[in-house]
N, C-alpha and C. Protein backbone atom coordinates (compact mmCIF):
# COMPACT_ATOMS: atom_id res chain seq x y z
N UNK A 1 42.61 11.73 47.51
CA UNK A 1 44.04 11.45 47.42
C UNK A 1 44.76 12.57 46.68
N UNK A 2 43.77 13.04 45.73
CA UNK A 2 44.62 14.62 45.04
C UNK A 2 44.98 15.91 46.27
N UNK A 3 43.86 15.69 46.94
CA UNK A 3 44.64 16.81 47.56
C UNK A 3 45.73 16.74 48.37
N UNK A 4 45.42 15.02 49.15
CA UNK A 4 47.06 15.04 49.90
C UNK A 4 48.23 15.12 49.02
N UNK A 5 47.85 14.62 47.71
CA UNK A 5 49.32 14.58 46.76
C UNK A 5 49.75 15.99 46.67
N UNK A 6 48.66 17.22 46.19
CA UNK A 6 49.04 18.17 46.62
C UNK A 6 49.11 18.85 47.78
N UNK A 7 49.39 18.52 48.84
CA UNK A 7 49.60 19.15 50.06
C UNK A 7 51.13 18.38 50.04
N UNK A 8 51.20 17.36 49.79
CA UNK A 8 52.67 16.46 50.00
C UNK A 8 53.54 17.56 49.27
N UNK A 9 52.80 18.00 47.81
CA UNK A 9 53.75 18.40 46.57
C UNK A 9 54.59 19.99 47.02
N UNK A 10 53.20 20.75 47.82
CA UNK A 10 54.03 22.08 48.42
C UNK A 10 54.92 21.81 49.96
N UNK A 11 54.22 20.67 50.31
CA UNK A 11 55.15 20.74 51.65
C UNK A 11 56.97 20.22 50.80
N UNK A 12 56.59 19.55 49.84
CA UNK A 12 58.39 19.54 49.43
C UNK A 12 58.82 20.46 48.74
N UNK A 13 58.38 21.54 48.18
CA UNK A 13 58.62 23.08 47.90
C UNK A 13 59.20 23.19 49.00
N UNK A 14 58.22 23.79 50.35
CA UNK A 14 58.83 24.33 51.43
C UNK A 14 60.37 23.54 52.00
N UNK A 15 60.56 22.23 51.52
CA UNK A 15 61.84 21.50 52.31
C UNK A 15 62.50 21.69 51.18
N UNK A 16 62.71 22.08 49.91
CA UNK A 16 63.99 22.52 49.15
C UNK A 16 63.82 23.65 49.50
N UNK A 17 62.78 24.41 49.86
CA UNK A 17 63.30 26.01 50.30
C UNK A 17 63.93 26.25 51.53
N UNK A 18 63.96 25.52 52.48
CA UNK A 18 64.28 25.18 53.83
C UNK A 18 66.33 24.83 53.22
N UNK A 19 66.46 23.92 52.43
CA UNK A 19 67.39 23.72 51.92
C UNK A 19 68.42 25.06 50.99
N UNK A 20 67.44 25.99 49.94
CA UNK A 20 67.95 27.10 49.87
C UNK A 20 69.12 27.57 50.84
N UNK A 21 67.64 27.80 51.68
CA UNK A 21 67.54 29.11 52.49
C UNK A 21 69.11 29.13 53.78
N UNK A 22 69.38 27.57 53.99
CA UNK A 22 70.27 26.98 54.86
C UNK A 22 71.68 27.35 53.73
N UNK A 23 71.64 27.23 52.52
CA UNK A 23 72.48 27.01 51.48
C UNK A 23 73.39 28.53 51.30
N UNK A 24 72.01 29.38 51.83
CA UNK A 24 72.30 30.83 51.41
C UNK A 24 72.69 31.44 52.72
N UNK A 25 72.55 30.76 53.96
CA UNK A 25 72.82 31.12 55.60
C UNK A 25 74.31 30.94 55.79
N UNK A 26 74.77 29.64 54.96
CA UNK A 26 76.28 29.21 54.97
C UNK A 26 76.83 30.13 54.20
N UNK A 27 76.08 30.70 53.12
CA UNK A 27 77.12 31.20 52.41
C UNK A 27 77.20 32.66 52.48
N UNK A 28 76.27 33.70 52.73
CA UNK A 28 76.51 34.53 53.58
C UNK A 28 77.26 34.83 54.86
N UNK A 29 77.58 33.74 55.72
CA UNK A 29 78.34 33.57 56.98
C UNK A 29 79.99 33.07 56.25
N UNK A 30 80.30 32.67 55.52
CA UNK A 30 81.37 32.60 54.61
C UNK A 30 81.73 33.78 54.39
N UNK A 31 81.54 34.62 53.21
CA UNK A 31 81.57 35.75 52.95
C UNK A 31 81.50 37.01 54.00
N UNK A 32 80.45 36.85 54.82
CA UNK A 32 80.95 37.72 56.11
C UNK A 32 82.02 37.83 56.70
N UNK A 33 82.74 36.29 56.58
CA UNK A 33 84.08 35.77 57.78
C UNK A 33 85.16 36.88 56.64
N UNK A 34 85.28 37.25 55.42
CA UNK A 34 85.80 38.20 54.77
C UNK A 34 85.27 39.73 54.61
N UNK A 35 84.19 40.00 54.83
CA UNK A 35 84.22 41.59 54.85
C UNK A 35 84.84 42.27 55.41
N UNK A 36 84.94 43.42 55.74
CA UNK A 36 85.19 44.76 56.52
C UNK A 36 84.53 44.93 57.88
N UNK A 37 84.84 45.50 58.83
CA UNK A 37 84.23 45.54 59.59
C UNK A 37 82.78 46.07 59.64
N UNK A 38 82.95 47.44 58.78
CA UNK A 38 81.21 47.89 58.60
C UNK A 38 80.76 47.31 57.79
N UNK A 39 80.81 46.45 57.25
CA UNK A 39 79.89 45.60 55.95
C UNK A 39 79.27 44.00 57.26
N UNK A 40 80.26 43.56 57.89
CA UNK A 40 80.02 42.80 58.68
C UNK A 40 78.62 43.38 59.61
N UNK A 41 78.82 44.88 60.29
CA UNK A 41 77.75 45.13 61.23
C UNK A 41 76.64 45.01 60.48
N UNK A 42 76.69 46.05 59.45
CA UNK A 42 75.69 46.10 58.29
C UNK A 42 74.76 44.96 58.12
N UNK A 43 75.49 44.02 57.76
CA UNK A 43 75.15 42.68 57.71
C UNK A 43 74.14 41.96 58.69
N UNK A 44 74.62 42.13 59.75
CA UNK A 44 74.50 41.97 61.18
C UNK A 44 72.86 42.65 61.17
N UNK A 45 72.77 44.05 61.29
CA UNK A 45 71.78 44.76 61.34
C UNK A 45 70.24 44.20 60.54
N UNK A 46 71.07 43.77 58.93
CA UNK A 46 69.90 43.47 58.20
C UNK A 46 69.26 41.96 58.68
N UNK A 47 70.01 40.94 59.30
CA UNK A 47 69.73 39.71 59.64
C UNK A 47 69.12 39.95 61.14
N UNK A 48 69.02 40.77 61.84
CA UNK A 48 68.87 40.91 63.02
C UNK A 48 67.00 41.40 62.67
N UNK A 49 66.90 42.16 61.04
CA UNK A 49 65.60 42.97 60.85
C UNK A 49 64.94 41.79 60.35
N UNK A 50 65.74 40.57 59.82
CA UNK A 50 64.91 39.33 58.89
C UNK A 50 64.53 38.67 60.50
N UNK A 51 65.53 38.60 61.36
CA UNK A 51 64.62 37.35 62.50
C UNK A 51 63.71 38.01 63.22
N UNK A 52 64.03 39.56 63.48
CA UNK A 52 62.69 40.30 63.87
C UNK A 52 61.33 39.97 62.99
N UNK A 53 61.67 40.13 62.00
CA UNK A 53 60.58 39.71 60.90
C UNK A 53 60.27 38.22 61.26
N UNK A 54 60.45 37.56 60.75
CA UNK A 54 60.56 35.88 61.39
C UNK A 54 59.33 35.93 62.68
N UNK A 55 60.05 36.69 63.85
CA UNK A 55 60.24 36.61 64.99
C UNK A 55 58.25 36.86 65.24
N UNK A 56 58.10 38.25 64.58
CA UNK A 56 56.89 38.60 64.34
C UNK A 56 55.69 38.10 63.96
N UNK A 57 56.35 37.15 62.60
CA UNK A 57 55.21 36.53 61.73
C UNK A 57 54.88 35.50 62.18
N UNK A 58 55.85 34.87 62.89
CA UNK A 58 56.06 33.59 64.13
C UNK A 58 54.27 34.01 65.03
N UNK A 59 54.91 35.06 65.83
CA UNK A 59 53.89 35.58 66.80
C UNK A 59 52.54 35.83 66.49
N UNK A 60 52.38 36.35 65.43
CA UNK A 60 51.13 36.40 64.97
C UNK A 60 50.61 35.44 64.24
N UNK A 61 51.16 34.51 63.73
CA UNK A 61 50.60 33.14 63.40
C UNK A 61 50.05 32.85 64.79
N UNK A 62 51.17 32.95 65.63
CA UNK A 62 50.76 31.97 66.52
C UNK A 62 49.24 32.59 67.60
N UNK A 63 49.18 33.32 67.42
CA UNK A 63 47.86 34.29 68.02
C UNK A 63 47.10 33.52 67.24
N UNK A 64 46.99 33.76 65.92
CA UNK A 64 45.88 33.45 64.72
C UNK A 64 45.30 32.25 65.17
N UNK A 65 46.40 31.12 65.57
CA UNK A 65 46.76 29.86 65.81
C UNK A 65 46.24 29.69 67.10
N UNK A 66 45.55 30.43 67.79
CA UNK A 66 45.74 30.31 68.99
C UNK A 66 46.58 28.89 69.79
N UNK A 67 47.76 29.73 69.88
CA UNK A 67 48.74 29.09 70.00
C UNK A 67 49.15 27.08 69.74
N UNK A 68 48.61 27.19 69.12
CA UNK A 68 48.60 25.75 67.85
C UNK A 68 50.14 25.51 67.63
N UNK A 69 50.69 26.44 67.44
CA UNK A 69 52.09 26.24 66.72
C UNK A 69 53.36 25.53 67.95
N UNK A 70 52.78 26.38 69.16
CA UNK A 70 53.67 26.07 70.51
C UNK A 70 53.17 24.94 71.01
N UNK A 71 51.87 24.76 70.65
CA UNK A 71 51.52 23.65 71.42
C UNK A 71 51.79 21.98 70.69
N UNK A 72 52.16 22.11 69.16
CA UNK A 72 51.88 21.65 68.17
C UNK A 72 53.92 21.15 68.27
N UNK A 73 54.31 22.02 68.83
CA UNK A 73 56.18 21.64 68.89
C UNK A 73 55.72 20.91 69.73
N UNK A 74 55.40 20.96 70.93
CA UNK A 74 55.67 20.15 72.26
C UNK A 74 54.74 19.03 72.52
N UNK A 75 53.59 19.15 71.51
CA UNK A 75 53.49 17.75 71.66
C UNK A 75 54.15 17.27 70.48
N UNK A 76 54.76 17.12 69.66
CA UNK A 76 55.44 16.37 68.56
C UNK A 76 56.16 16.02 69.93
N UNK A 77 56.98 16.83 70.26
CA UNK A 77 57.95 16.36 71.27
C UNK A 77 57.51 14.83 72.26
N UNK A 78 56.59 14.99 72.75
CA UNK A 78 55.58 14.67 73.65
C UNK A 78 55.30 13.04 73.14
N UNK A 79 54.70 13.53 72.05
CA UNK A 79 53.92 12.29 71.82
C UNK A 79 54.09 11.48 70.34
N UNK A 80 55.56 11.70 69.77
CA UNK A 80 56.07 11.01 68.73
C UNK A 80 55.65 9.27 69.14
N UNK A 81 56.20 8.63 69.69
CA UNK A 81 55.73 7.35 70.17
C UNK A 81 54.43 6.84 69.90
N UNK A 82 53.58 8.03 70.73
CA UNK A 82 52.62 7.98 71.08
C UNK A 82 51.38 8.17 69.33
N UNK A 83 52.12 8.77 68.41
CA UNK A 83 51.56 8.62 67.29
C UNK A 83 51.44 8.03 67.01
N UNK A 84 52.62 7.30 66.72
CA UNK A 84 53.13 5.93 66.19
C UNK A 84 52.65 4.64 66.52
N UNK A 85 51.89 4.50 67.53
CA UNK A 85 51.22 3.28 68.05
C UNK A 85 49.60 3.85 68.00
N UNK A 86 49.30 4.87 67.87
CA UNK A 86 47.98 5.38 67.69
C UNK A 86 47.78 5.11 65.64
N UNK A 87 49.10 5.14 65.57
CA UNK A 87 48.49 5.20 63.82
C UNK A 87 48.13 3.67 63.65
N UNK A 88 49.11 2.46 64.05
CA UNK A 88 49.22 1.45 64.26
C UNK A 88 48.07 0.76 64.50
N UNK A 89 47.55 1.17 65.40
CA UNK A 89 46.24 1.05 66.01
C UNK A 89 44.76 1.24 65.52
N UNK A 90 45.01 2.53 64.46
CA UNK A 90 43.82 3.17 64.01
C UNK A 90 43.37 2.00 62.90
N UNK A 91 42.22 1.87 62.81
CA UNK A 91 40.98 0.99 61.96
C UNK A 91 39.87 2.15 61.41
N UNK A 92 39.83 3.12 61.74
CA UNK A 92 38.99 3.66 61.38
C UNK A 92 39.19 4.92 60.29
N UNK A 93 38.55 4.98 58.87
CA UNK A 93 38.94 6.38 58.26
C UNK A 93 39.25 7.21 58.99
N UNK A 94 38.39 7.83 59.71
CA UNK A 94 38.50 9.05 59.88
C UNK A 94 39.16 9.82 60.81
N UNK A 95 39.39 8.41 61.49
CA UNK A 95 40.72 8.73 62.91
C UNK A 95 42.00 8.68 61.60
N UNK A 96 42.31 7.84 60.80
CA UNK A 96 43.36 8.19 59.96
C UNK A 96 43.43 9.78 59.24
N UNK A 97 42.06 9.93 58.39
CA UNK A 97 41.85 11.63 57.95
C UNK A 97 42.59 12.68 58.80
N UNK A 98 41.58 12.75 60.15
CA UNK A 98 42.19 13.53 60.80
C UNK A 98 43.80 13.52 61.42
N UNK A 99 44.29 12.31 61.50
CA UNK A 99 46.03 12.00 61.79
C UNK A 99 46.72 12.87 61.12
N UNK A 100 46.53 11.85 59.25
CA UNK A 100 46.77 12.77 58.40
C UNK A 100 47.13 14.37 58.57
N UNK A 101 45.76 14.91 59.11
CA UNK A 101 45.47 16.84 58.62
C UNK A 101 46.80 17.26 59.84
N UNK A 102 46.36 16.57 60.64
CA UNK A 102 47.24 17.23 62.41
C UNK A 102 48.69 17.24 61.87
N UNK A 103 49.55 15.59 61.06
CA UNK A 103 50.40 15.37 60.62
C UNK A 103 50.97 16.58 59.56
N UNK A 104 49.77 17.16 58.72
CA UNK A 104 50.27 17.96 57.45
C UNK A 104 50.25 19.39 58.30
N UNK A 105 49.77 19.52 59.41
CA UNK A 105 50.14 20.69 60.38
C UNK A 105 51.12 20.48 60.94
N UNK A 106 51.53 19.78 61.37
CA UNK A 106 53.00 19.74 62.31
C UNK A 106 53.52 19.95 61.17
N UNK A 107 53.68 19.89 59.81
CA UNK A 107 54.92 19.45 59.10
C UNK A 107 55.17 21.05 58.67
N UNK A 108 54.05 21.67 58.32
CA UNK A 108 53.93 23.08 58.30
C UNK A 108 54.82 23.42 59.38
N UNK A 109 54.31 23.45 60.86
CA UNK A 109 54.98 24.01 61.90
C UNK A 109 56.66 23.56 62.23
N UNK A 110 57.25 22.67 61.38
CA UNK A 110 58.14 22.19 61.68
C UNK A 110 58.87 23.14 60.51
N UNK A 111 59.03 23.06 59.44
CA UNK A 111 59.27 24.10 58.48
C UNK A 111 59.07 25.88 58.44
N UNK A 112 58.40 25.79 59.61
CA UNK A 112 58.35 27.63 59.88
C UNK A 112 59.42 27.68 61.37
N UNK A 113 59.26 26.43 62.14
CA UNK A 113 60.57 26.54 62.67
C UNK A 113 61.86 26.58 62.38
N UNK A 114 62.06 25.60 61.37
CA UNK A 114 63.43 25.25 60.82
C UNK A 114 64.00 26.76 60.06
N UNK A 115 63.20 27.08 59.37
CA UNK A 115 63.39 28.25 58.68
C UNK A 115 64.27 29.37 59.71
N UNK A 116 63.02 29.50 60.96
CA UNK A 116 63.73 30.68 62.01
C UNK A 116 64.86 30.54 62.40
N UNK A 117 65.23 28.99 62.93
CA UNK A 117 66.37 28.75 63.37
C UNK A 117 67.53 29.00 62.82
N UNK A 118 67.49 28.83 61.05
CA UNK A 118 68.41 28.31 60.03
C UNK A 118 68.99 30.53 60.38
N UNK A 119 67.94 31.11 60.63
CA UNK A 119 67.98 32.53 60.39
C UNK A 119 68.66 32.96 61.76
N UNK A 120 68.52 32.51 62.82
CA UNK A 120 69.08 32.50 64.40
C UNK A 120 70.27 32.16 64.17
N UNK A 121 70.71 31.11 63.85
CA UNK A 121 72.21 30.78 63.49
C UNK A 121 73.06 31.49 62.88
N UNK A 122 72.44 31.74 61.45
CA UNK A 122 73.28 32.93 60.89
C UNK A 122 73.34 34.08 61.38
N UNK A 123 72.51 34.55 62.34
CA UNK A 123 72.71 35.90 63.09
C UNK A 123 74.03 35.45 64.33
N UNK A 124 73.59 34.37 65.09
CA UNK A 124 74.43 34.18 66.13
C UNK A 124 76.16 33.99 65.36
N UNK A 125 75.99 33.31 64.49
CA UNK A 125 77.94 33.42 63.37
C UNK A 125 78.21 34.72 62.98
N UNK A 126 76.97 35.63 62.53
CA UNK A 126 77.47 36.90 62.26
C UNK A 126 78.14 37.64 63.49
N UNK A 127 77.28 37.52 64.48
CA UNK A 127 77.57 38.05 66.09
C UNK A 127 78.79 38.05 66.18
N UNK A 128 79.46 36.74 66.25
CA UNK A 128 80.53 36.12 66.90
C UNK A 128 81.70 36.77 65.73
N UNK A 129 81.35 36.65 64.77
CA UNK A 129 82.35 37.24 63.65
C UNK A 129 82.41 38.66 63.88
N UNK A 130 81.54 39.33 64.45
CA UNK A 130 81.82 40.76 64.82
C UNK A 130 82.60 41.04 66.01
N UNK A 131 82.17 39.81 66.97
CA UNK A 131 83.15 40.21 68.19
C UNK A 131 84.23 40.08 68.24
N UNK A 132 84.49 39.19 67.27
CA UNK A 132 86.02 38.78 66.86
C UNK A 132 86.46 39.61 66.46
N UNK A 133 86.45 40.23 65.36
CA UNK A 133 86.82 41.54 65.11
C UNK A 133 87.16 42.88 65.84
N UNK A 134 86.21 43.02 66.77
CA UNK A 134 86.30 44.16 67.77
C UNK A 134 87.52 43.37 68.93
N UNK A 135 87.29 41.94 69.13
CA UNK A 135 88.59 41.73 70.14
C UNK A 135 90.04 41.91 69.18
N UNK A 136 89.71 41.75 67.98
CA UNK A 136 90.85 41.68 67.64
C UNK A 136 91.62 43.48 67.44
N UNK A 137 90.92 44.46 67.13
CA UNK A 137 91.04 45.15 66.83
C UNK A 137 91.22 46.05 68.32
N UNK A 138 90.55 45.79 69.30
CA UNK A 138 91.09 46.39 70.66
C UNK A 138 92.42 45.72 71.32
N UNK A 139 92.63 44.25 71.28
CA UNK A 139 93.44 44.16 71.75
C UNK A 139 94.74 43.49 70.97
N UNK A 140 94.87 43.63 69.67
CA UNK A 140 95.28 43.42 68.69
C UNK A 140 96.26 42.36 68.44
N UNK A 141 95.23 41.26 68.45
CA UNK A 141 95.35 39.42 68.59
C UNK A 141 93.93 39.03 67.98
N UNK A 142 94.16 37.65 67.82
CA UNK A 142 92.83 37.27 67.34
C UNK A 142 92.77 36.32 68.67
N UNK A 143 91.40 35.95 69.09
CA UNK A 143 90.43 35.50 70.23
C UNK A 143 90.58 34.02 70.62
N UNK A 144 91.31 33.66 71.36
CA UNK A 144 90.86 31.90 71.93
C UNK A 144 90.12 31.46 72.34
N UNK A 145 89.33 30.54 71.79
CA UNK A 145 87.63 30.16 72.10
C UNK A 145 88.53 29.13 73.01
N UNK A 146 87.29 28.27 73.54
CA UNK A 146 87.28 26.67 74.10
C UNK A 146 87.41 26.01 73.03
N UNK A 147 87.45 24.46 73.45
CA UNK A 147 87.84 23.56 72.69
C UNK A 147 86.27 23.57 72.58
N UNK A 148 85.59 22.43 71.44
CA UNK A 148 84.42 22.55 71.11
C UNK A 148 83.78 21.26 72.24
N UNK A 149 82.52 21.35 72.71
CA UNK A 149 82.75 20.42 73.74
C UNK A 149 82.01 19.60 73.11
N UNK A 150 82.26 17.99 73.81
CA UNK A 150 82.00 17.27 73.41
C UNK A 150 80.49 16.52 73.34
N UNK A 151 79.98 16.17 72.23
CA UNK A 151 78.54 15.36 72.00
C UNK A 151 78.52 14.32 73.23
């Protein structure tokens, strides 16, 4: 039980860092919506070298992993339900043990996703804050999006 407590204890490290990291995505994309135009690209450039990075460490996990990580999204996807009546079900240690380990892997893989994404977003607001700029500055107006569409 010590070690799941410690496996529980860093996986909630990783979800206040997940929380940071989202904390510091907003607020960089804030502050961007005020720079200069070359501080904006700048910007742009260095977030474009963090999701490359991301993008990389992603990839080679996932080699390491032989591909564990892709396969490990899509069945969460897949077979959430399907856990859930398998845990329900289980009587036996060691079908629970192993639930458990698979469970403290997805949760890993779910947190190295969240992370990339949180890093995709802030690149895609930086993007858009740059193009804005360049429309505004070529055709010297600021840009009419769509209305936001609806959920």
């Amino acid at each position: 039980m010590a070690k799941l407590d410690e496996r529980l204890s860093k996986l909630s490290g990783k979800l206040a860092d997940l929380s940071v990291k989202a904390d510091e995505a907003s607020k960089e994309v804030q502050a961007a919506r005020e720079l200069k135009e070359e501080a904006v690209k700048d910007k742009i450039e260095t977030v474009r070298g963090d999701v490359a990075a991301m993008e990389e460490n992603l990839r080679i996990e996932g080699e390491e992993k032989k591909g564990k990580f892709r396969s490990a999204v899509l069945k969460a996807r897949m077979t959430v339900e399907a856990k859930v009546e398998d845990h329900r079900e289980a009587r036996d240690k060691r079908f629970l043990e192993d639930y458990m380990d698979s469970q403290l892997i997805h949760i890993v893989d779910c947190y190295d996703t969240a992370a990339y994404l949180i890093a995709e977003a802030e690149l895609s607001v930086l993007e858009l804050i740059d193009a804005a700029n360049e429309y505004e500055q070529r055709f010297g107006e600021k840009p009419e999006v769509a209305d936001e569409p609806e959920a």
